[in-house]
N, C-alpha and C. Protein backbone atom coordinates (compact mmCIF):
# COMPACT_ATOMS: atom_id res chain seq x y z
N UNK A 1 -96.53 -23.71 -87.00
CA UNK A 1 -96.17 -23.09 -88.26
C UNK A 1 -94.72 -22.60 -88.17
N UNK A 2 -94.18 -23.12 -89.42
CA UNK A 2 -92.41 -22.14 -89.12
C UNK A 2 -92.83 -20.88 -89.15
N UNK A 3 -91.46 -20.32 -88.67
CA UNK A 3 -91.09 -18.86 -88.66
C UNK A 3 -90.66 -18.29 -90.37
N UNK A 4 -91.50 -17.59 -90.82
CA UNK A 4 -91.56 -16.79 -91.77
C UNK A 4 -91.14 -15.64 -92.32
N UNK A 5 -90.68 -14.94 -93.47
CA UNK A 5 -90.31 -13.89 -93.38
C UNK A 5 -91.99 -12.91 -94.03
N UNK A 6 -92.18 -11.56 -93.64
CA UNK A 6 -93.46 -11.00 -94.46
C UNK A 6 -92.97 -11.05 -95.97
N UNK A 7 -94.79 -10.91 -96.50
CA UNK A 7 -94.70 -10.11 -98.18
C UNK A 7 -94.44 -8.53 -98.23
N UNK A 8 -93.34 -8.67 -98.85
CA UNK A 8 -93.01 -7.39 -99.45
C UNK A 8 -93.83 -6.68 -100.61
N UNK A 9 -94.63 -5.71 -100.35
CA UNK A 9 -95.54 -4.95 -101.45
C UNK A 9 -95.22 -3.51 -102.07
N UNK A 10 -94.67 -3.47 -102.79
CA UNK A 10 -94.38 -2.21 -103.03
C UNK A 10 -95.36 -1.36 -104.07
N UNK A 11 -95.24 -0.22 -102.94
CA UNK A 11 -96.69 0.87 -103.82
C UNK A 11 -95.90 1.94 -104.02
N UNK A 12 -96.63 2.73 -104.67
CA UNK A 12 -96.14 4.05 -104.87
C UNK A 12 -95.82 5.35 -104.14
N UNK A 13 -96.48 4.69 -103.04
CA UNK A 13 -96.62 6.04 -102.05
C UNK A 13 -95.36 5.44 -100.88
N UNK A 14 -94.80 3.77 -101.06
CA UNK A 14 -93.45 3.36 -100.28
C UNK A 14 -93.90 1.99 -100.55
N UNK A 15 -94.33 0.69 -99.24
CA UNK A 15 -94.69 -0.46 -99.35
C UNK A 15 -95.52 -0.73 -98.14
N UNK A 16 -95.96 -2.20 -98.47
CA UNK A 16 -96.74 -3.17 -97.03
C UNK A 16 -95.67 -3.94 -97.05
N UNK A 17 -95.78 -4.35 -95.71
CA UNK A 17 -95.40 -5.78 -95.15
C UNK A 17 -96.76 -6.70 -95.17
N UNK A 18 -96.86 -7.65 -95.77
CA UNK A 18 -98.16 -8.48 -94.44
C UNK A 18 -97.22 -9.62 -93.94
N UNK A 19 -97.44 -9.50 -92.85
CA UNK A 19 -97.05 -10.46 -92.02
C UNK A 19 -98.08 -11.22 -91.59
N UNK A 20 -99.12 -11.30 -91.64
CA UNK A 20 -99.98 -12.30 -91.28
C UNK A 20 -100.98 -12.36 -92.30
N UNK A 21 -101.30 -13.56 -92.69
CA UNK A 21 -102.90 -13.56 -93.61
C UNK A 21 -103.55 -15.03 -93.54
N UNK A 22 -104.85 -14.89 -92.90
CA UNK A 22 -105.32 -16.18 -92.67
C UNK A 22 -107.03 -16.02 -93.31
N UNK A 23 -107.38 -16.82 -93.10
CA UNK A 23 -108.85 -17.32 -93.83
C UNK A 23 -110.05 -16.09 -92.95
N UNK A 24 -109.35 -15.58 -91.77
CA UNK A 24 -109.96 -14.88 -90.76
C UNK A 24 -109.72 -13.61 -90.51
N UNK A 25 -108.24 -13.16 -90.45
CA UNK A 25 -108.00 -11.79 -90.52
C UNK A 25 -105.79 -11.40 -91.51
N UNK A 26 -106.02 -10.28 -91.48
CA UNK A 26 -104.88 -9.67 -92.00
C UNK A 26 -103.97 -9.01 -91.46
N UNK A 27 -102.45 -8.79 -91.34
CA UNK A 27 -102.08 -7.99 -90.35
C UNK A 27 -100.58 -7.38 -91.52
N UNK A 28 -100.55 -5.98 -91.31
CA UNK A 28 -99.34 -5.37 -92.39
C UNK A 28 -99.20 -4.07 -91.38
N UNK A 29 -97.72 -3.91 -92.34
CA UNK A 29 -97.39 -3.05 -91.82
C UNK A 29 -97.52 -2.04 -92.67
N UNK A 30 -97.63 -0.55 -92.89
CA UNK A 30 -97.63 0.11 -94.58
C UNK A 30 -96.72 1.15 -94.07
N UNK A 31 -95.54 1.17 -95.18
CA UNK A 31 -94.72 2.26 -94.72
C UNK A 31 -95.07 3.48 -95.91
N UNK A 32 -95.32 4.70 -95.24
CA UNK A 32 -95.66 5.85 -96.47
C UNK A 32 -94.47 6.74 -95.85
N UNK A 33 -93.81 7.05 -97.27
CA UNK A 33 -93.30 7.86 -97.40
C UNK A 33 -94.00 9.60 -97.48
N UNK A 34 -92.56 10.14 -96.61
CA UNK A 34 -92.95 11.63 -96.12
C UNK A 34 -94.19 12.12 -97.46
N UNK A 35 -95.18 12.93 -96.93
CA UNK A 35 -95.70 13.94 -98.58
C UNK A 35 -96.51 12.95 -99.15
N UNK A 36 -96.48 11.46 -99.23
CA UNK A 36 -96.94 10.69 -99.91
C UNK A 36 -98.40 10.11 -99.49
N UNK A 37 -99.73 10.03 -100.43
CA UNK A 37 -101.12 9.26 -99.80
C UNK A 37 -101.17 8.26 -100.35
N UNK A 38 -101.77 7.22 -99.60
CA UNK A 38 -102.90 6.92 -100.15
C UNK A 38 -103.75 6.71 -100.98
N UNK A 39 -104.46 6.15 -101.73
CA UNK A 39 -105.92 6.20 -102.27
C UNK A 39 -107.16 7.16 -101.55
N UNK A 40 -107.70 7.97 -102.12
CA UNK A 40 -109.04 7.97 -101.45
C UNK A 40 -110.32 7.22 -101.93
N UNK A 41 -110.68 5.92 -100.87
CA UNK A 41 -110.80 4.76 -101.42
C UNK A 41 -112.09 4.19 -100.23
N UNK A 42 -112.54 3.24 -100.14
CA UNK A 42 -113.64 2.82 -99.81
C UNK A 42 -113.59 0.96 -99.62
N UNK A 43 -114.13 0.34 -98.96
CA UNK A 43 -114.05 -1.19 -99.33
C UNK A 43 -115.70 -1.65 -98.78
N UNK A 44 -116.00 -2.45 -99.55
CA UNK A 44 -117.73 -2.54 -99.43
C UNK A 44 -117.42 -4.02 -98.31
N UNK A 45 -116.75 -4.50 -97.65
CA UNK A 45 -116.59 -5.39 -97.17
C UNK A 45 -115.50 -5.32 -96.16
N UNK A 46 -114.30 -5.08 -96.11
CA UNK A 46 -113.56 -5.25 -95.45
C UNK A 46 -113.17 -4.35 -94.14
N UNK A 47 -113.00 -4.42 -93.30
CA UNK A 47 -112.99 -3.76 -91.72
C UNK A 47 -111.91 -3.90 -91.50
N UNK A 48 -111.26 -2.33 -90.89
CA UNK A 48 -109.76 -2.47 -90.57
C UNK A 48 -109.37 -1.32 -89.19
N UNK A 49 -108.54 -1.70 -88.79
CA UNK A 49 -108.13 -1.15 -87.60
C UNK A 49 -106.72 -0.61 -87.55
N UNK A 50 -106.20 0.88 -87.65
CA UNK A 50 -104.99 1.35 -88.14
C UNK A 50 -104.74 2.08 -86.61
N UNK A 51 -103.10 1.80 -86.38
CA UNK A 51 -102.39 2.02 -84.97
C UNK A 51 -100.93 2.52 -85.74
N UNK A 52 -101.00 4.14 -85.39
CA UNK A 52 -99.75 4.97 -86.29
C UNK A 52 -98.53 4.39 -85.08
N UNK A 53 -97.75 3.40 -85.71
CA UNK A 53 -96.53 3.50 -85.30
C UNK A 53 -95.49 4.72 -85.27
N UNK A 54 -95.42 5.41 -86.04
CA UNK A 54 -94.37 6.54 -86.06
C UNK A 54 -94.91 7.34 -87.42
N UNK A 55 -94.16 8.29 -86.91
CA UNK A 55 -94.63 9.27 -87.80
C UNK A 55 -95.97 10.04 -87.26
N UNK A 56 -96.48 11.03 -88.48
CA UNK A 56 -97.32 12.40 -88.00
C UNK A 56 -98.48 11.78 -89.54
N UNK A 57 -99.67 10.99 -89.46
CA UNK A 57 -100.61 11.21 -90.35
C UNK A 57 -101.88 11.44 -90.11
N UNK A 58 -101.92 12.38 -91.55
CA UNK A 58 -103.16 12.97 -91.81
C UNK A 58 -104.56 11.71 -91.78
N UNK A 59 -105.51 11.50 -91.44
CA UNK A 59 -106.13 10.66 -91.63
C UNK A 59 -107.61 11.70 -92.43
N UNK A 60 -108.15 11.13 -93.50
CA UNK A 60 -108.82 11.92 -94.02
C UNK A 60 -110.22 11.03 -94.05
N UNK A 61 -111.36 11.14 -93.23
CA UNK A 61 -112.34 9.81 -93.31
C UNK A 61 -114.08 10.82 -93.96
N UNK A 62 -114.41 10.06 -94.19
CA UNK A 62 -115.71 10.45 -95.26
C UNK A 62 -117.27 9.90 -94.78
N UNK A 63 -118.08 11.03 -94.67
CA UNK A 63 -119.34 10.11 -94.18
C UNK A 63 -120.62 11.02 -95.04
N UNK A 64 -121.52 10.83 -94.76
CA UNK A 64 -122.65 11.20 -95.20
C UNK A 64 -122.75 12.79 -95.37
N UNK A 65 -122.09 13.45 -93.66
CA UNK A 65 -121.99 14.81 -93.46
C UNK A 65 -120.84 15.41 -94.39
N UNK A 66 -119.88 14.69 -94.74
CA UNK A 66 -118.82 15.45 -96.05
C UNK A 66 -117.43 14.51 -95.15
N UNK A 67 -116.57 15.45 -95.11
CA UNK A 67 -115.04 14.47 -95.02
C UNK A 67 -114.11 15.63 -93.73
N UNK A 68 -114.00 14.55 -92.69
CA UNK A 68 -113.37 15.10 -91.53
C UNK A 68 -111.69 14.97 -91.24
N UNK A 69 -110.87 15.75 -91.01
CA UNK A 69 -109.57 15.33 -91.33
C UNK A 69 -109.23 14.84 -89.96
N UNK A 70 -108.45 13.99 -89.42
CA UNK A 70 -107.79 13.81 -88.24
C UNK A 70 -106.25 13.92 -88.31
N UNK A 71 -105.82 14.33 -87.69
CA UNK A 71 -104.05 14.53 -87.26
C UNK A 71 -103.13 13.48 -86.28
N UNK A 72 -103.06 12.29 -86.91
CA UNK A 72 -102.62 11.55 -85.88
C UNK A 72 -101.22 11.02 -85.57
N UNK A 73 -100.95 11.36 -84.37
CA UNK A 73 -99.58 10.80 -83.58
C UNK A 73 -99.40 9.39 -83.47
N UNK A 74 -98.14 9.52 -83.41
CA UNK A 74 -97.63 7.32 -82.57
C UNK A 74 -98.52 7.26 -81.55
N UNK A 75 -99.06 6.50 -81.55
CA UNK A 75 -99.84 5.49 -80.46
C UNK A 75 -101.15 5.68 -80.16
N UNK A 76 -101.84 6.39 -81.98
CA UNK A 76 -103.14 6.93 -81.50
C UNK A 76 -103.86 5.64 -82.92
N UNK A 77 -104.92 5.17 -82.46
CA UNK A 77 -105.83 4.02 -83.77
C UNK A 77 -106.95 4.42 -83.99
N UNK A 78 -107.33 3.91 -84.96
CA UNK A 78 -108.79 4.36 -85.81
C UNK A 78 -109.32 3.49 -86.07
N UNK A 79 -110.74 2.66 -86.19
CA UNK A 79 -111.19 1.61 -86.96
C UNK A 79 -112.00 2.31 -88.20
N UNK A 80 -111.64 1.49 -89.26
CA UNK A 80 -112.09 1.93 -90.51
C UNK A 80 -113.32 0.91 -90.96
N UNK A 81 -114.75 1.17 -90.90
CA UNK A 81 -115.36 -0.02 -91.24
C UNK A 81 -115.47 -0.03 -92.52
N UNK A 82 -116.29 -1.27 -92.99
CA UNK A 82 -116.68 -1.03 -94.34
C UNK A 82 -117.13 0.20 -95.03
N UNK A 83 -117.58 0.67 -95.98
CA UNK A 83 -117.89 1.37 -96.75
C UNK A 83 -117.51 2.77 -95.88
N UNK A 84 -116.56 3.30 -95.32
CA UNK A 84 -116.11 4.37 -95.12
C UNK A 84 -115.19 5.00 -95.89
N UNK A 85 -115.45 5.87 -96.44
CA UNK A 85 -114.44 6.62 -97.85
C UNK A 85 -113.33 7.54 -96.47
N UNK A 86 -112.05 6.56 -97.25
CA UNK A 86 -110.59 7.25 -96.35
C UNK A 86 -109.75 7.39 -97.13
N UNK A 87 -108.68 8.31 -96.60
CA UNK A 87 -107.81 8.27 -97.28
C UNK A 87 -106.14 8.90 -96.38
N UNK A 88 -104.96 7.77 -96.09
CA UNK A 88 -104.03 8.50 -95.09
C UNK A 88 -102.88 9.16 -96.22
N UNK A 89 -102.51 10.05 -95.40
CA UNK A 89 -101.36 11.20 -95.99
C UNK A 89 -100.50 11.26 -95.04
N UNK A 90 -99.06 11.08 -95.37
CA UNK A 90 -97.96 11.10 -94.33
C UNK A 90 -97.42 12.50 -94.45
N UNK A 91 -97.62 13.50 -92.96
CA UNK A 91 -97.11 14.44 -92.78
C UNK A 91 -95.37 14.42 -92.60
N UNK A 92 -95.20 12.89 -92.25
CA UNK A 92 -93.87 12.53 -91.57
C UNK A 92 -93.95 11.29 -92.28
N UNK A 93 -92.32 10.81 -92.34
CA UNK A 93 -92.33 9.32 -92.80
C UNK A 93 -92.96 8.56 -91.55
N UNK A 94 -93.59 7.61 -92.23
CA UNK A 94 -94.63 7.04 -91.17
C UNK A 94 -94.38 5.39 -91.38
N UNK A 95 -95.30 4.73 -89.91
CA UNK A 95 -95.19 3.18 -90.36
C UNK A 95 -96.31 3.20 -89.23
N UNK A 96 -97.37 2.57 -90.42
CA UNK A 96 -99.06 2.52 -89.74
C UNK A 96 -99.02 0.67 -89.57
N UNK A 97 -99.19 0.27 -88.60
CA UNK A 97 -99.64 -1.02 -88.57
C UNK A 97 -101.30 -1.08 -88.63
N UNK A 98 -101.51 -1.67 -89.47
CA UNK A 98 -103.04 -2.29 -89.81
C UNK A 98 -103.22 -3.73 -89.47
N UNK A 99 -104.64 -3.84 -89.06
CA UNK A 99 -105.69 -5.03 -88.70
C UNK A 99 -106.61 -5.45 -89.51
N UNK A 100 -106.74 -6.24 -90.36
CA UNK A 100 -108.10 -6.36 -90.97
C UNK A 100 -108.83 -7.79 -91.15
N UNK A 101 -110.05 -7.66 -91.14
CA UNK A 101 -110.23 -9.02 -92.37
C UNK A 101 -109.28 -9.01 -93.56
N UNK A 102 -109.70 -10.31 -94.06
CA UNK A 102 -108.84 -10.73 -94.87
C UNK A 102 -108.80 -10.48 -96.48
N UNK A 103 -110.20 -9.67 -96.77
CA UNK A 103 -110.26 -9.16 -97.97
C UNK A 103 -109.47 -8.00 -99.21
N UNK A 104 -108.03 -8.53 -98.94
CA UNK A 104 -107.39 -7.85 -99.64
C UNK A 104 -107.62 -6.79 -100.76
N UNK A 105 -108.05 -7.46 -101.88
CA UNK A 105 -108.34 -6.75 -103.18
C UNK A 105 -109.76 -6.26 -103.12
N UNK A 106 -110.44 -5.94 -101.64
CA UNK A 106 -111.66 -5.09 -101.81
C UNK A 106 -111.14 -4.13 -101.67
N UNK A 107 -111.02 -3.05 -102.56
CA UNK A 107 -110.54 -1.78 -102.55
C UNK A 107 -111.32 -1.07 -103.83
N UNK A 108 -111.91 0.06 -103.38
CA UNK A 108 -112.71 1.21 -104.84
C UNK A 108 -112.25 2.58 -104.65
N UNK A 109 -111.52 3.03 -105.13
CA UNK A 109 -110.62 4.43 -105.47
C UNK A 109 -111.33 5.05 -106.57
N UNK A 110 -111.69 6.22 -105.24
CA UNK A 110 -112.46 7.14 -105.55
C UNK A 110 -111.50 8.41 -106.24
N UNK A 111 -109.94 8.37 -105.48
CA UNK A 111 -108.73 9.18 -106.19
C UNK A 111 -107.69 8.67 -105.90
N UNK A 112 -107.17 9.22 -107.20
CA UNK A 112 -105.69 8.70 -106.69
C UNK A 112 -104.50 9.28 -107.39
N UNK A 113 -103.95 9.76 -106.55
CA UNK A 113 -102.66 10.67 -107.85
C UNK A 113 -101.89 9.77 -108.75
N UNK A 114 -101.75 8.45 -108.19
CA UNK A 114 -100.90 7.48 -109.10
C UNK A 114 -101.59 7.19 -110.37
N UNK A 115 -102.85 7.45 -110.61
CA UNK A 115 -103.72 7.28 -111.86
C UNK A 115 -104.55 5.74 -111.54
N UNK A 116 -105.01 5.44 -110.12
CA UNK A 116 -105.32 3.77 -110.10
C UNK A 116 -107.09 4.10 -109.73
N UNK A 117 -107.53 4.79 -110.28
CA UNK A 117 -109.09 4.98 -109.87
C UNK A 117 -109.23 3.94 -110.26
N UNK A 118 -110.40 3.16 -109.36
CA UNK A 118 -111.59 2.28 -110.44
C UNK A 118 -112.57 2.99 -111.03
N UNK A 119 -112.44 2.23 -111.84
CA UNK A 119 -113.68 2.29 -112.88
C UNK A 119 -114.84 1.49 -112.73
């Protein structure tokens, strides 16, 4: 395969890179700006694995018992499975590299300050 440049995604809270997307898995980079979240959001399918490159984020994850916050440094990861209600908040400008399957547009926002709930 040639050498490629990533997709540029721009969100509201900064952008993704994906640099990889195959029939099998996904690979991006998401840069959040300082102060800025997230969705608090859910995916009925898709499994992901987040490794804080830099920066200081809040990781906010959701289970049956209510919603546990984590504080995470560079070089600390989380796996996010399916149907786990999360949501990250950058204490610091941050750059989270993510792992996933390949199910992009499974995403259900439960909040969102940008106004993108589903319905």
């Amino acid at each position: 395969m040639p050498v490629s440049s990533p997709k540029r995604v721009d969100k509201p809270w900064g952008y993704e890179l994906i640099w990889a997307h195959t029939d099998r898995y996904v690979g991006k980079l998401l840069h959040i700006a300082k102060g800025e979240s997230l969705s608090y959001q859910y995916h009925t399918v898709k499994d992901e694995t987040i490794y804080l490159l830099k920066g200081v984020l809040d990781l906010q994850i959701g289970d049956v018992k209510g919603d546990a916050m984590h504080r995470m440094q560079p070089g600390e990861c989380y796996r996010i499975t399916s149907n786990t209600r999360h949501r990250m908040t950058a204490v610091e400008e941050c750059d989270v590299l993510e792992a996933s399957t390949p199910e992009l547009d499974d995403v259900v926002r439960l909040e969102d300050r940008y106004g993108r709930v589903t319905k």
